[in-house]
Protein backbone atom coordinates (compact mmCIF):
# COMPACT_ATOMS: atom_id res chain seq x y z
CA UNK A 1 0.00 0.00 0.00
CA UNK A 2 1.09 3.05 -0.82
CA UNK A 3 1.33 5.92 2.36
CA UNK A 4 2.27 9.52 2.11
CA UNK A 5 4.11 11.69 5.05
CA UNK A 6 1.57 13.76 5.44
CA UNK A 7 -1.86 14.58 3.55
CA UNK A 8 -2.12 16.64 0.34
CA UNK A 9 -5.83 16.59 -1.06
CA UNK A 10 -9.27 14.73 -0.58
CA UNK A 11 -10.15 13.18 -4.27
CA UNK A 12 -13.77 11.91 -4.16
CA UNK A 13 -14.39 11.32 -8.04
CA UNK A 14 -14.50 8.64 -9.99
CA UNK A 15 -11.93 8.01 -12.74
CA UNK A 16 -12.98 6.09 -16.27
CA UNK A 17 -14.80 2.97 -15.36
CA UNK A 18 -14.35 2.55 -11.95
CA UNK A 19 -17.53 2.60 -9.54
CA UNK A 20 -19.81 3.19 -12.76
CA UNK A 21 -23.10 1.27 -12.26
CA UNK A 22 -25.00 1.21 -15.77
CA UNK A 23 -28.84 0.52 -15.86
CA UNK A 24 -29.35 -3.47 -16.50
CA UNK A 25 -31.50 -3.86 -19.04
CA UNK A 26 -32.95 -6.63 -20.85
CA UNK A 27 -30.56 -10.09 -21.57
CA UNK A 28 -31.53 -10.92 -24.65
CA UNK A 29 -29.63 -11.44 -27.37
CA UNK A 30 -29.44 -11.55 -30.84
CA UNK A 31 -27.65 -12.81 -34.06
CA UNK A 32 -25.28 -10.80 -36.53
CA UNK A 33 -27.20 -8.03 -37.75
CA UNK A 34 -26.85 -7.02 -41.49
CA UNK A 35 -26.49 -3.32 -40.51
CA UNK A 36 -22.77 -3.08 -41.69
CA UNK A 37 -20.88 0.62 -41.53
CA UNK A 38 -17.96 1.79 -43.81
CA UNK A 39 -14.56 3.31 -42.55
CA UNK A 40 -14.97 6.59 -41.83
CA UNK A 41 -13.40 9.67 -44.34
CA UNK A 42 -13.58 12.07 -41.72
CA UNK A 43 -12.59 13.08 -38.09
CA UNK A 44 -14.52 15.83 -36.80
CA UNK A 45 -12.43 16.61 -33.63
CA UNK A 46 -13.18 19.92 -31.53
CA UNK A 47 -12.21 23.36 -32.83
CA UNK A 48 -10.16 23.92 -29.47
CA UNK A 49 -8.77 22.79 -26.40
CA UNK A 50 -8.37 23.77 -23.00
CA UNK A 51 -4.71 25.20 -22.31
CA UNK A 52 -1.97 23.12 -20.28
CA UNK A 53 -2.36 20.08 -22.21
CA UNK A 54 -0.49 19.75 -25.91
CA UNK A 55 -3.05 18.93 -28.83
CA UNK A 56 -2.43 16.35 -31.43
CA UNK A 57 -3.44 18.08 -34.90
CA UNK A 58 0.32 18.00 -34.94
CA UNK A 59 1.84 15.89 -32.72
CA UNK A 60 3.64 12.79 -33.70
CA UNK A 61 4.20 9.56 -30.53
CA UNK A 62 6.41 7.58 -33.15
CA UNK A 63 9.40 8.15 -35.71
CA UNK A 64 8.26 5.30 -37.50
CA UNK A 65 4.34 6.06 -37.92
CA UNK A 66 3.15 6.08 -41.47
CA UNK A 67 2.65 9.34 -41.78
CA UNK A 68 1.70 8.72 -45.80
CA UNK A 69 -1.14 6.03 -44.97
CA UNK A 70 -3.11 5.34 -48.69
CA UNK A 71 -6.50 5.80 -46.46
CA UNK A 72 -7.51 8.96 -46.22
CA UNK A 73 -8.88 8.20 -42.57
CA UNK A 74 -5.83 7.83 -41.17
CA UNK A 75 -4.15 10.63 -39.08
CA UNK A 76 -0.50 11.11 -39.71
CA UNK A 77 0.36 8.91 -36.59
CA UNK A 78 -1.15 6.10 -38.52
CA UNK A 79 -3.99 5.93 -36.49
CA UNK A 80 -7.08 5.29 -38.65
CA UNK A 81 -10.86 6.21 -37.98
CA UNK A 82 -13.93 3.43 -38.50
CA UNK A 83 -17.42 4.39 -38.24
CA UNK A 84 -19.64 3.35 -35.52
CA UNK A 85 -23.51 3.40 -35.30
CA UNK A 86 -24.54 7.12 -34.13
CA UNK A 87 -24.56 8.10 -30.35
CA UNK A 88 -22.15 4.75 -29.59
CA UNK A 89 -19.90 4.95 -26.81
CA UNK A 90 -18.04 1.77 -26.50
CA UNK A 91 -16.61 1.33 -22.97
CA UNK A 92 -14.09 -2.19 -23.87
CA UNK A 93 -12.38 -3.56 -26.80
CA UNK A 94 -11.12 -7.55 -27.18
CA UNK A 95 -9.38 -8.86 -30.57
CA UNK A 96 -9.84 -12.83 -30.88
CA UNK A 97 -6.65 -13.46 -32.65
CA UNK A 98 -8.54 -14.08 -36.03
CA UNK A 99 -8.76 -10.75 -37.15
CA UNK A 100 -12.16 -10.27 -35.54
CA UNK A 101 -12.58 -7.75 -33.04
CA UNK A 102 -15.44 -6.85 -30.62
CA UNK A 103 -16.33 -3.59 -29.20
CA UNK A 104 -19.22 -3.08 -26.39
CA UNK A 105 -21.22 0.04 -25.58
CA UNK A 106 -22.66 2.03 -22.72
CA UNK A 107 -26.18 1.41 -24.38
CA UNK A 108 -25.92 -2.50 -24.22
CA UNK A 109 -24.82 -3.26 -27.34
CA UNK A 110 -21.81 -5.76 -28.66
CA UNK A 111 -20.31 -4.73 -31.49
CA UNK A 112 -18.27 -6.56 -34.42
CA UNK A 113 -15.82 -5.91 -36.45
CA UNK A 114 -14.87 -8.06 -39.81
CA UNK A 115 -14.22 -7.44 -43.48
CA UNK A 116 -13.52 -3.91 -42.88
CA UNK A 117 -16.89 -2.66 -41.11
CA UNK A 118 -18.71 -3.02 -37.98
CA UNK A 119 -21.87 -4.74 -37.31
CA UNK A 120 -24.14 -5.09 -34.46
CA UNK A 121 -23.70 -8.24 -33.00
CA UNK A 122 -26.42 -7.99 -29.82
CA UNK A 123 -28.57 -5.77 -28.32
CA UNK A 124 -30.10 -5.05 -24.97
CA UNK A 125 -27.74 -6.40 -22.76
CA UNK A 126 -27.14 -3.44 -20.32
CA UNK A 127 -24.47 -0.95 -19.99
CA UNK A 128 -21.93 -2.96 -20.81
CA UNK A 129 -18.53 -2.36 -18.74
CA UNK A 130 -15.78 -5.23 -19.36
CA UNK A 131 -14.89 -7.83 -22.25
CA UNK A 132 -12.55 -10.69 -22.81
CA UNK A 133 -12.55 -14.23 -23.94
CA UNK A 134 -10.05 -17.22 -24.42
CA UNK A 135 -10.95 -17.51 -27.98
CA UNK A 136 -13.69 -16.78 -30.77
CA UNK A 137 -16.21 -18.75 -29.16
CA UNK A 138 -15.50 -18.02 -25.65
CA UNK A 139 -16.40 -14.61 -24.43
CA UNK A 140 -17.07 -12.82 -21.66
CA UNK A 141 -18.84 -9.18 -21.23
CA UNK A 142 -19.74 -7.66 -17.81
CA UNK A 143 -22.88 -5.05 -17.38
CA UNK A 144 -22.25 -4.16 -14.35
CA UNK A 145 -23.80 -6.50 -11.34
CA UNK A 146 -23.95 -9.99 -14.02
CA UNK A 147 -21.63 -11.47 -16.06
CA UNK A 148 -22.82 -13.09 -19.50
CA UNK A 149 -21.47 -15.80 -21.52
CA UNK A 150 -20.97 -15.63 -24.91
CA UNK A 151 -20.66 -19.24 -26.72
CA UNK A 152 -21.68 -20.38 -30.22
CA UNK A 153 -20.56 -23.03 -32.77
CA UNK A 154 -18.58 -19.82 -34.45
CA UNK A 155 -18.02 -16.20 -33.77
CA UNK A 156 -20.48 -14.77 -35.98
CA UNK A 157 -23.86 -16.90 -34.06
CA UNK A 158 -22.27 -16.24 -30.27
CA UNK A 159 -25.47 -15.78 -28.01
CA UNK A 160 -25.00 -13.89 -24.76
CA UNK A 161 -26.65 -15.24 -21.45
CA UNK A 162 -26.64 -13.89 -18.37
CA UNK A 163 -24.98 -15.95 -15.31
CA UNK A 164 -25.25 -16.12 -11.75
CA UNK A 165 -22.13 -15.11 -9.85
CA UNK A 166 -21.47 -15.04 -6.12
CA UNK A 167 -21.31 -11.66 -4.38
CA UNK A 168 -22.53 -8.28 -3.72
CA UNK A 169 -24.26 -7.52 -7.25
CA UNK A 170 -23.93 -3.44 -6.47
CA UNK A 171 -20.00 -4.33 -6.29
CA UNK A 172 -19.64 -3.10 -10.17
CA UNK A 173 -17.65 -5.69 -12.54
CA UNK A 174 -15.28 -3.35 -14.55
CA UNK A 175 -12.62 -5.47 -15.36
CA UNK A 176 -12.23 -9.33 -16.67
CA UNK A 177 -9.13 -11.52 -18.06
CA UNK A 178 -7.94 -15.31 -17.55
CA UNK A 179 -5.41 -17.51 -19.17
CA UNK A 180 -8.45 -19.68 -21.21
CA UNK A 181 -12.23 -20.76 -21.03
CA UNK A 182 -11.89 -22.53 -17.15
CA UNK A 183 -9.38 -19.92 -15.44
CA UNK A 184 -11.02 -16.13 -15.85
CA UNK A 185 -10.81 -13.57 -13.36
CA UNK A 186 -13.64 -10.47 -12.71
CA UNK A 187 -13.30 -7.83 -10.45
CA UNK A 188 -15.41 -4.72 -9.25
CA UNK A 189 -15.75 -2.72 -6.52
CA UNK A 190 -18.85 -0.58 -4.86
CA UNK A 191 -18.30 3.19 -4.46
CA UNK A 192 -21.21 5.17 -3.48
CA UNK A 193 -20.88 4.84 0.50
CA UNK A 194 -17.99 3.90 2.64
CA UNK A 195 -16.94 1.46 3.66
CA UNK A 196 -15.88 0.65 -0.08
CA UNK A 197 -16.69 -2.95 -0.82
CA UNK A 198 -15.04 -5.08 -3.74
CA UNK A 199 -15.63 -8.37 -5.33
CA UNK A 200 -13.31 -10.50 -6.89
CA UNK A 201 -14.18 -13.57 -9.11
CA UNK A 202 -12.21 -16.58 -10.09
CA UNK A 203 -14.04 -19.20 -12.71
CA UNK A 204 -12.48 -22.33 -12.45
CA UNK A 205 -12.68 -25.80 -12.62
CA UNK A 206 -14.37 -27.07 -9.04
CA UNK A 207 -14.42 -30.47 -6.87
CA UNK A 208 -17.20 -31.46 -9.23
CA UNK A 209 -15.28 -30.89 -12.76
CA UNK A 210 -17.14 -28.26 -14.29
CA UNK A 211 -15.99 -24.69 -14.18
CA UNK A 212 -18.03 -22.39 -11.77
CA UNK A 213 -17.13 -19.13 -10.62
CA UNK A 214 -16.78 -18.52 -6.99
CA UNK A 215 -15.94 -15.54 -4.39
CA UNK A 216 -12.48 -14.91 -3.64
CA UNK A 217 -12.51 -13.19 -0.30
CA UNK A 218 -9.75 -12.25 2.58
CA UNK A 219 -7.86 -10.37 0.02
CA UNK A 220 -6.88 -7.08 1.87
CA UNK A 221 -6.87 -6.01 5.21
CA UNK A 222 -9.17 -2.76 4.77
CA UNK A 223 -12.51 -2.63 2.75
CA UNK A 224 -11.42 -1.87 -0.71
CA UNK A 225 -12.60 -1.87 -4.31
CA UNK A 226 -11.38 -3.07 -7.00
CA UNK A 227 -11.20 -1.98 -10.63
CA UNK A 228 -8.72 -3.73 -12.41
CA UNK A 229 -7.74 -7.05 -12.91
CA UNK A 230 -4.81 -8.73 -15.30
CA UNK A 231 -1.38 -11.12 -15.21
CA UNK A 232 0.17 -13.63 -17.10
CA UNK A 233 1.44 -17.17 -16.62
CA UNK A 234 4.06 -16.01 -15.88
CA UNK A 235 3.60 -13.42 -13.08
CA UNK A 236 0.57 -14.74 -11.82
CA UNK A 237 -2.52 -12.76 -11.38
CA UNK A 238 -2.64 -8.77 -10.74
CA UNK A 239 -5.36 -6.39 -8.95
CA UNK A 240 -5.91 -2.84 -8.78
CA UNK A 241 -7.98 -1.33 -6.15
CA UNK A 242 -8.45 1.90 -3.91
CA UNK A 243 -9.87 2.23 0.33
CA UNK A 244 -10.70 5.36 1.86
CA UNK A 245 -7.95 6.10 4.18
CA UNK A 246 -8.76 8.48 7.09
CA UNK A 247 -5.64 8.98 8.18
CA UNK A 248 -4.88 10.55 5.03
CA UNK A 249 -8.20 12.33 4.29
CA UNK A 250 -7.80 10.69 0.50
CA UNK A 251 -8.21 7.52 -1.19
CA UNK A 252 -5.03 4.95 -1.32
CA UNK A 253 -4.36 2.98 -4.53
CA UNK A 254 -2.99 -0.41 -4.19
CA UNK A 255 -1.83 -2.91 -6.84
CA UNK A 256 -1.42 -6.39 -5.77
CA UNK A 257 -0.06 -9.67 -7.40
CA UNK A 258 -0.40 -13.26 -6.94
CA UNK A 259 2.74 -14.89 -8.10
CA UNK A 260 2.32 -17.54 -10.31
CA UNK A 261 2.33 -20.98 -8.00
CA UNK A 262 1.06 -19.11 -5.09
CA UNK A 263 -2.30 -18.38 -2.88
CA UNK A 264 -2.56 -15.62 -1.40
CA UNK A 265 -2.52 -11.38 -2.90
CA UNK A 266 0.93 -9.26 -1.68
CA UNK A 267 0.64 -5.28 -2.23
CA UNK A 268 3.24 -4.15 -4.52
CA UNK A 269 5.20 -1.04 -3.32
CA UNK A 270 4.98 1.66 -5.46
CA UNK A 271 7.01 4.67 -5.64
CA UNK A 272 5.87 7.94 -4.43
CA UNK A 273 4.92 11.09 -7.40
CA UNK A 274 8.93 12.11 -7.82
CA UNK A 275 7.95 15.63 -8.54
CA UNK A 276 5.28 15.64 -6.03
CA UNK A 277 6.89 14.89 -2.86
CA UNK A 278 4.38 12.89 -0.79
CA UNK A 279 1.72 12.39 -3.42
CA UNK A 280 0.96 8.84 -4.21
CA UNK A 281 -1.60 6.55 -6.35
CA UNK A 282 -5.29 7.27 -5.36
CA UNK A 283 -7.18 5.47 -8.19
CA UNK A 284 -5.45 3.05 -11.38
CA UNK A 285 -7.43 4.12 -14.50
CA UNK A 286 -5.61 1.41 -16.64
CA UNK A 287 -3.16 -1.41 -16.86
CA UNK A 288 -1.36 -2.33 -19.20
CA UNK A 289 1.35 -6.07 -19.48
CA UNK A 290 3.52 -7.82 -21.93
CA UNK A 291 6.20 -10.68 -20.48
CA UNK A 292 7.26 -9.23 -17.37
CA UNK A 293 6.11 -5.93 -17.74
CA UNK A 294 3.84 -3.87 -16.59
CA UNK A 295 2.21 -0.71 -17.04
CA UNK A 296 -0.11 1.17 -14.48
CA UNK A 297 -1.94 5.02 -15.24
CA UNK A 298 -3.68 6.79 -12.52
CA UNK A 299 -4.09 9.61 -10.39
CA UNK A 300 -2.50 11.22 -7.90
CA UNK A 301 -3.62 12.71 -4.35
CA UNK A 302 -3.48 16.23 -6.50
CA UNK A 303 -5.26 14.86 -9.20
CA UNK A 304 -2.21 15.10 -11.65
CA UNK A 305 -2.45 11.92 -14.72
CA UNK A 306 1.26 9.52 -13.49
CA UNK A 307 2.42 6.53 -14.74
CA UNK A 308 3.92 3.59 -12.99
CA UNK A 309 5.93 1.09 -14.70
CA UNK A 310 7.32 -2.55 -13.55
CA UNK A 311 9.87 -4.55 -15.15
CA UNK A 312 11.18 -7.50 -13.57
CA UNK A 313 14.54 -9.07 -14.02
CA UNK A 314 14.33 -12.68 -12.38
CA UNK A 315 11.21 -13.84 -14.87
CA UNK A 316 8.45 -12.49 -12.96
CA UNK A 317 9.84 -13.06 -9.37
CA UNK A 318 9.90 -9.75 -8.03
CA UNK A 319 9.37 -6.33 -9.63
CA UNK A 320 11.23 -3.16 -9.89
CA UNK A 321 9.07 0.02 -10.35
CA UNK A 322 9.58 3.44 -11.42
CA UNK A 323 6.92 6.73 -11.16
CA UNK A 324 6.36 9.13 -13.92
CA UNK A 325 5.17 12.31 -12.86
CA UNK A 326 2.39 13.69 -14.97
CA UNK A 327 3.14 17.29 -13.91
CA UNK A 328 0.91 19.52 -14.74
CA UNK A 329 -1.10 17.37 -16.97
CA UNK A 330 -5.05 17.84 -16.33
CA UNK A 331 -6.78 14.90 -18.48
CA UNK A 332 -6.96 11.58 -16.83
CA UNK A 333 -5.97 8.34 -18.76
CA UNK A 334 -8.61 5.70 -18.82
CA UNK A 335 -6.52 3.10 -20.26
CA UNK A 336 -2.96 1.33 -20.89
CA UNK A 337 -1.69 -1.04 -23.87
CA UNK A 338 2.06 -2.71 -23.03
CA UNK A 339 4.68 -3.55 -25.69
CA UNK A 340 7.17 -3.75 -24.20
CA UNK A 341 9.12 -1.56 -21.71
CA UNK A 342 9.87 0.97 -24.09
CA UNK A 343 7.14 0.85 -25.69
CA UNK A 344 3.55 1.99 -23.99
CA UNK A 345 0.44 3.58 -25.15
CA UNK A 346 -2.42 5.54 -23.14
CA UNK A 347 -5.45 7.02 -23.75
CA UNK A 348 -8.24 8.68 -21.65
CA UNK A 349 -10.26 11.81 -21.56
CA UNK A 350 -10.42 14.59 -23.90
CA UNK A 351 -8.52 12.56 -27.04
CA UNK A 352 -5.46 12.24 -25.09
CA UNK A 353 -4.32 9.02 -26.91
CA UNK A 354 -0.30 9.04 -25.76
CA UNK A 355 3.29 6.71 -26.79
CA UNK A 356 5.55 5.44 -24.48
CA UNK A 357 9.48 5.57 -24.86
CA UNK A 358 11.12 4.50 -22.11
CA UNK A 359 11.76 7.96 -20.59
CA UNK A 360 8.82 10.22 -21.41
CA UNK A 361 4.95 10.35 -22.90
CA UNK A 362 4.63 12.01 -26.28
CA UNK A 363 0.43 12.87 -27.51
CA UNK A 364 -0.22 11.08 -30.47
CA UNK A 365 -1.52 12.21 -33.88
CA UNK A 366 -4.83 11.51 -33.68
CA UNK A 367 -7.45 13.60 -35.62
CA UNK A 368 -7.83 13.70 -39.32
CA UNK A 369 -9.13 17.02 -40.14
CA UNK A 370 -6.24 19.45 -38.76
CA UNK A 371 -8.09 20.33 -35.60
CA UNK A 372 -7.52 18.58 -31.86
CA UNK A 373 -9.80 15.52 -31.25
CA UNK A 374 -11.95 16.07 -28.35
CA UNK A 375 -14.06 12.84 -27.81
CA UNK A 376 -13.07 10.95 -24.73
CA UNK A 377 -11.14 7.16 -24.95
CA UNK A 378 -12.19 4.75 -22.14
CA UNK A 379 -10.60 1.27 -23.62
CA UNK A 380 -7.73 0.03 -25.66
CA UNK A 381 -6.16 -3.92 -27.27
CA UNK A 382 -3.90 -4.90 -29.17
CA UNK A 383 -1.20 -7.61 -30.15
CA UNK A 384 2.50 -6.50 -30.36
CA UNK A 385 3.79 -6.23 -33.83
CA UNK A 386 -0.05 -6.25 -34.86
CA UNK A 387 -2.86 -3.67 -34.68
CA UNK A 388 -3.39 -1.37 -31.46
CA UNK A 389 -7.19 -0.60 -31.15
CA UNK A 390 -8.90 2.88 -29.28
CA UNK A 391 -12.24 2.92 -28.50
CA UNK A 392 -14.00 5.51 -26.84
CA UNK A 393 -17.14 8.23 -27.09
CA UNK A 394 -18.21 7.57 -30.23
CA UNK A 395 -14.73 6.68 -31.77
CA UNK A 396 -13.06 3.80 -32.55
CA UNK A 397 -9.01 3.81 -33.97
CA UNK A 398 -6.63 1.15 -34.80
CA UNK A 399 -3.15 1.84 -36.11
CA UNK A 400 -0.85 -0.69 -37.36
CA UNK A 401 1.76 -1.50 -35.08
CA UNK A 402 4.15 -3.19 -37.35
CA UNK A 403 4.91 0.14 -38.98
């Protein structure tokens, strides 16, 4: 857990996902639609943006981007703009390693994308929060309070049911992952009255055979909630979370890891803001791993955007972390996509979409039209040496990472 010397501020907002509870509404599903939409020609990104923060109607995050894509909806970071259905804002984004990806929305729908275009997949299924699967027909999506599973004899016929998980159902789901179809993780937290409460899933294969998800409890000392949850084989399973700590008048972020082989959760220490003497993690807005790193974006007790980064030495046996100060940056980052430790991306509110080097964040060319993108970014995937994808308010980018 991360402490301070003394207090600095009281944060009491929410950042990206975390503590959002959508309306449920209906579970019912339904089959590929034949409504299919086009790439887009055209970005229409604000005319302006607030001051303090660089825009990116110039700005370049890579030497190598294709700057002379053939599409004409591509930005000159190589980041290029498909069109969604109107007034979608798509709150996660999961590739199945076919060349399929899905996308799902605040207004309950899952989206999906093939040959080019997207197409509405299902419908009604509640504000969707979370998505991730072991394969193309094994997926998971959260709405909040239920978890629904989406199976089918291929991709394109998956139907979505809702089912029953242990718990407190106003604990939020925001976050899912696992290593294939009988070892996923979910994990959500309740934020509208203290004490916080969390709930942390594991679906796995039980006395009786079958896989069934059950409660993991006893994780922390102090009532927390949880809003993040990722790992590898390798270094075992990861969680993000945040208590109220009134010795500090502020919320505490805490990151904690299950080695791989082991039972119980240890709290990583992370490194004070280095800028910011005494400020440390409130809330994680995204995570981002590849190998035996790992990527963590937050906030701050003064509300300032940092980074954390992890790379370990001894193949995932203990970690070594660094803090990035965001300075004076203002726009919180809602998401994190890991290449490698050199290589990072971000993206959160206000079309901050952002590369990372190894020593600093650059804002990424974004927007087609010449003017700064304003629409917000909640989610991101990708695959290494493959496409990156950045989903958001009514946006959806991928860029090609080979290049």
């Amino acid at each position: 857990m991360i402490r301070a010397r003394r207090p600095l501020a009281i944060f009491a907002g929410a950042l990206g996902l975390v503590g959002c509870l959508g309306v449920v509404g209906s579970l019912a599903a339904c089959a590929e639609s034949d409504t299919s939409f086009s790439p887009d020609l055209a970005d229409d990104g604000g005319a302006s943006i607030p001051p303090g923060e660089d825009d990116d109607a110039g700005a370049d995050a890579s030497a190598d981007a294709d700057a002379s894509a053939p599409d004409a909806a591509c930005s000159p970071g190589g980041f290029c703009h498909t069109t969604l259905p109107p007034k979608t804002t798509l709150t996660g984004v999961w590739g199945d390693g076919t060349g399929v990806i899905w996308a799902i929305s605040e207004g309950g729908q899952v989206l999906r994308w093939e040959a080019n275009s997207w197409k509405v997949h299902a419908t009604g299924l509640g504000a969707l929060r979370a998505i991730w699967g072991s394969g193309p027909t094994d997926i998971w999506v959260s709405n909040g309070a239920a978890l629904l599973h989406g199976v089918g004899a291929s991709s394109a016929t998956l139907q979505f049911t809702a089912v029953a998980t242990p718990g407190d159902e106003d604990a939020t789901i925001t976050s899912i992952w696992g290593t294939g179809p009988s070892d996923v993780w979910a994990a959500g937290g309740r934020v509208d009255r203290a004490p916080y409460a969390g709930r942390v899933l594991h679906y796995a294969a039980g006395d009786a055979g079958a896989p069934a998800w059950t409660l993991i409890e006893g994780i922390t000392r102090d009532p927390m909630a949880f809003s993040h949850v990722w790992g590898s084989s390798t270094t075992g399973v990861w969680l993000a979370g945040f208590h109220y700590d009134e010795d500090q008048w502020s919320d505490v972020g805490v990151v904690l890891r299950r080695p791989a082989g082991a039972v119980d959760f240890e709290a990583e220490r992370l490194p004070d803001d280095p800028v910011f003497t005494g400020s440390w993690l409130t809330r994680v807005g995204g995570v981002g791993a590849t190998g035996t790193t790992t990527t963590v974006v937050g906030l701050n007790t003064l509300n300032n955007p940092t980074s954390w980064h992890a790379v370990s030495k001894d193949n995932g046996a203990t970690f070594a972390w660094t803090c990035v100060s965001g300075g004076a940056a203002i726009f919180p980052m809602n998401a994190a996509f890991t290449v490698s430790a050199d290589d990072a991306w971000s993206a959160g509110e206000y079309g901050r979409l952002r590369h990372w080097d190894g020593a600093a964040w650059t804002q990424a060319a974004v927007s087609t039209s010449g003017s700064p993108l304003t629409r917000s970014f909640h989610a991101m995937w990708g695959e290494p040496s493959k496409d990156l994808w950045v989903v958001g308010d009514g946006i959806a980018v991928r860029r090609d990472l080979s290049k």
